[in-house]
Protein backbone atom coordinates (compact mmCIF):
# COMPACT_ATOMS: atom_id res chain seq x y z
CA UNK A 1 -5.18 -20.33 -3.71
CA UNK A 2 -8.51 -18.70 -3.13
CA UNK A 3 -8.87 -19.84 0.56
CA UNK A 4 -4.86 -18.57 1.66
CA UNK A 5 -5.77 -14.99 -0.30
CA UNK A 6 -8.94 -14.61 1.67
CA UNK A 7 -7.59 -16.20 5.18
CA UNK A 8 -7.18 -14.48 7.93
CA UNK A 9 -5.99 -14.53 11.75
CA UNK A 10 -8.47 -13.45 14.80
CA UNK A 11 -6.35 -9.94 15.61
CA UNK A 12 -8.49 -7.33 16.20
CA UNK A 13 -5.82 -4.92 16.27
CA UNK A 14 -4.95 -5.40 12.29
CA UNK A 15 -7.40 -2.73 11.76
CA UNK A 16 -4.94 -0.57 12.84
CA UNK A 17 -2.67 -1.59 10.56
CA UNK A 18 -5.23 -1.81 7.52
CA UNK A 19 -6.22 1.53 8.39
CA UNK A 20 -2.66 3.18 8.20
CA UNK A 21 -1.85 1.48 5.03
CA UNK A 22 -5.00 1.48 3.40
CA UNK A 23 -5.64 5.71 4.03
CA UNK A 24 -2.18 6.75 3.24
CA UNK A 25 -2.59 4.52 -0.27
CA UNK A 26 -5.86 5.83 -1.41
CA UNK A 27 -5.01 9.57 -0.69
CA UNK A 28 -1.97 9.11 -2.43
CA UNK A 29 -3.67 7.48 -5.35
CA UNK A 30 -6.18 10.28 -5.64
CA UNK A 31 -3.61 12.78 -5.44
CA UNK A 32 -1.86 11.34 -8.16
CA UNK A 33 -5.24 12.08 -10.29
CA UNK A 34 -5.98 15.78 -8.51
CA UNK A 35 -2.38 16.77 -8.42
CA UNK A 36 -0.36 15.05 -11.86
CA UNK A 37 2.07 17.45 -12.21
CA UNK A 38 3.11 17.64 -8.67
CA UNK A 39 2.63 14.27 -7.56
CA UNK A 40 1.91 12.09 -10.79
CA UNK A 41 2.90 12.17 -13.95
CA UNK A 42 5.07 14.77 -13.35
CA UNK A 43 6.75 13.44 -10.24
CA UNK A 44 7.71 10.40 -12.18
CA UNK A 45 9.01 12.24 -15.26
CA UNK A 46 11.45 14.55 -12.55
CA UNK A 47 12.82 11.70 -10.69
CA UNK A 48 13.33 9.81 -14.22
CA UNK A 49 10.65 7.13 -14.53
CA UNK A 50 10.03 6.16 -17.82
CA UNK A 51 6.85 7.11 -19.53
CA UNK A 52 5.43 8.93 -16.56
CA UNK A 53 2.17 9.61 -18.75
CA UNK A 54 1.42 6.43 -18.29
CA UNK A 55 2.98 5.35 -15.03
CA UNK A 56 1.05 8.61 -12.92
CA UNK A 57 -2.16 7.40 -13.66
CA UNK A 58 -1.35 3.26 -13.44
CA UNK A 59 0.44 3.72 -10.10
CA UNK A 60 -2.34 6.08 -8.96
CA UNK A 61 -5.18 3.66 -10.03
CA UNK A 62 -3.56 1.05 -7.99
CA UNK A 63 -2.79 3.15 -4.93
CA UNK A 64 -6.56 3.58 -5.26
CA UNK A 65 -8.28 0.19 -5.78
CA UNK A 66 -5.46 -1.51 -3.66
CA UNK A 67 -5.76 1.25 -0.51
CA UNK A 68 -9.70 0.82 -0.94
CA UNK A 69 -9.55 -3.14 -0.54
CA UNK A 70 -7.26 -2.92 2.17
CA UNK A 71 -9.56 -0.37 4.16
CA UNK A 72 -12.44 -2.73 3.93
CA UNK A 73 -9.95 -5.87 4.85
CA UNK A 74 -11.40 -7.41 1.04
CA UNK A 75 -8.76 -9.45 -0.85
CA UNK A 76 -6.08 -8.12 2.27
CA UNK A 77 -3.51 -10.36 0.96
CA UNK A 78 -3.83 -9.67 -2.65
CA UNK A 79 -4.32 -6.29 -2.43
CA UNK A 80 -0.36 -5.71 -0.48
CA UNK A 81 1.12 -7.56 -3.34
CA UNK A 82 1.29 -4.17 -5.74
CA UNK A 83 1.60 -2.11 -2.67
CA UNK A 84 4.77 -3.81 -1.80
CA UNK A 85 6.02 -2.95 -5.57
CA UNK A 86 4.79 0.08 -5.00
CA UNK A 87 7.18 1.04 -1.88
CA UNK A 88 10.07 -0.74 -3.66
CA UNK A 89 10.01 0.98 -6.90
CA UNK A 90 9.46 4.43 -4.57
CA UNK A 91 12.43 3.72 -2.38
CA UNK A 92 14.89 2.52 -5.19
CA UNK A 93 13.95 5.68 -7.56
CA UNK A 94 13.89 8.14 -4.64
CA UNK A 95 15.93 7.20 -1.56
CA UNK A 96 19.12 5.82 -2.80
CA UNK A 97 19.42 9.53 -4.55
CA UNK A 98 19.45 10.58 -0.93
CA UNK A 99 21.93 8.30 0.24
CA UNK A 100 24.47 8.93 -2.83
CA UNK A 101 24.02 12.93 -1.75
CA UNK A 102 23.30 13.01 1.76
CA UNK A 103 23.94 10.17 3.87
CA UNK A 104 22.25 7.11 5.59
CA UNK A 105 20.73 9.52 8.22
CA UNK A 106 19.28 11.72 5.77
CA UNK A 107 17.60 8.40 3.86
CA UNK A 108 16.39 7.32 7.02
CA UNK A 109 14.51 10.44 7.69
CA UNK A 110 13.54 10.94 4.31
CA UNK A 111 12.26 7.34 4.02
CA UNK A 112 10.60 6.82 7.08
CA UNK A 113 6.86 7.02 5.85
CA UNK A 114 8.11 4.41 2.63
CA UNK A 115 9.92 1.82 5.25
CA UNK A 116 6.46 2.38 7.57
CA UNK A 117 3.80 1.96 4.27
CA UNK A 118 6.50 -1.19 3.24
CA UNK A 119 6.37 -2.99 6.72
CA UNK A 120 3.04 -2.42 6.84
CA UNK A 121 1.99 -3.96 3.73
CA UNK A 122 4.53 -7.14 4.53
CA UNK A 123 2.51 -7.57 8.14
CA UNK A 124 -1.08 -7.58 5.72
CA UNK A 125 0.33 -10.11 3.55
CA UNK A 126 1.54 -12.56 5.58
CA UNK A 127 -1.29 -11.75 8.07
CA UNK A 128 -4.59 -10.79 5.91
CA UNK A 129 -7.15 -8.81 6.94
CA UNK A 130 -7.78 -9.37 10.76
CA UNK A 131 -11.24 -9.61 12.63
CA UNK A 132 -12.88 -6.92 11.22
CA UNK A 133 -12.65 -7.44 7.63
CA UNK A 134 -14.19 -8.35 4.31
CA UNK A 135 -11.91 -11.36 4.14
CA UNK A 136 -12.93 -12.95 7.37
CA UNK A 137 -16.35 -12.30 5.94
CA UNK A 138 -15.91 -14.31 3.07
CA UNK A 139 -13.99 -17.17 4.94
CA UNK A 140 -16.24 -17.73 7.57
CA UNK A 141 -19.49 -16.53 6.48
CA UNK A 142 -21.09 -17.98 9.78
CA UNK A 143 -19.05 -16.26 12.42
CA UNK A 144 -19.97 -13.10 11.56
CA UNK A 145 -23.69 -14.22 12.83
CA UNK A 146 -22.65 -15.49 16.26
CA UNK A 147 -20.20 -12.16 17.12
C-alpha cells in the first residue's frame, strides 16, 4: 500500500498541477484560521454546516497539511484523498443552492474554481506526484543522484 501511495509517473509537467492545487489549498486553509468568521467557522455556520466551530478549524487544518504535502509532491496520493472530500462537501453545500436559484449557467460560473481544485486533485491521485517531488524521492532514492 506504501509503494502505490508514494509511486509516481516521470511527468515533469505535474508540477504544474501540484502547484495549482497545492497553493490554492494552503491559502485557503490559512484563511480559514486568519479570517473564521468570513471564511471559517462562520462560513460553515451561514451556509448550514453543522457544528461549524469545529468544522472551520478541521477543514482548515487539512486544507493546510494536505496543500503543504501536495506542494512538496510528499504523500501526493494520500494527500488528494481529503482534498477530494473537501471539493465534494464544498460543491454539494454551496453550488446546488445556485442551481435551485439561478440556473446551470450560474453554477457553472460560480463553481468553476471547485470543478478546477476537484479535477485537479483526481489527476494527483491517480497520477502522484510527478518528477519533481518528494514521492519520487522516496521511491527511487537513487535517481535523484544520476539527474
Amino acid at each position: 500500500m506504501f509503494r502505490w501511495i508514494i509511486n509516481t509517473d516521470h511527468s515533469k509537467t505535474t508540477l504544474i498541477i501540484r502547484l495549482m492545487v497545492g497553493a490554492v489549498f494552503l491559502s485557503e486553509g490559512i484563511q480559514k484560521f486568519l479570517l473564521p468568521e468570513k471564511l471559517g467557522a462562520g462560513r460553515f455556520e451561514k451556509i448550514g454546516l453543522p457544528d461549524p466551530e469545529f468544522l472551520g478549524p478541521f477543514v482548515g487544518t487539512f486544507e493546510t497539511i494536505c496543500g503543504a504535502l501536495v506542494l512538496m509532491g510528499l504523500f501526493t496520493r494520500l494527500a488528494a484523498v481529503p482534498l477530494l472530500c473537501i471539493m465534494l462537501v464544498a460543491i454539494f453545500t454551496t453550488k446546488t443552492v445556485i442551481l435551485a436559484d439561478e440556473g446551470f449557467w450560474a453554477m457553472m460560473h460560480a463553481a468553476r474554481t471547485d470543478w478546477c481544485m476537484l479535477l485537479g486533485s483526481v489527476f494527483l491521485l491517480i497520477r502522484g506526484g510527478g518528477w519533481w517531488s518528494g514521492d519520487r524521492k522516496l521511491s527511487r532514492p537513487q535517481d535523484h543522484l544520476t539527474s
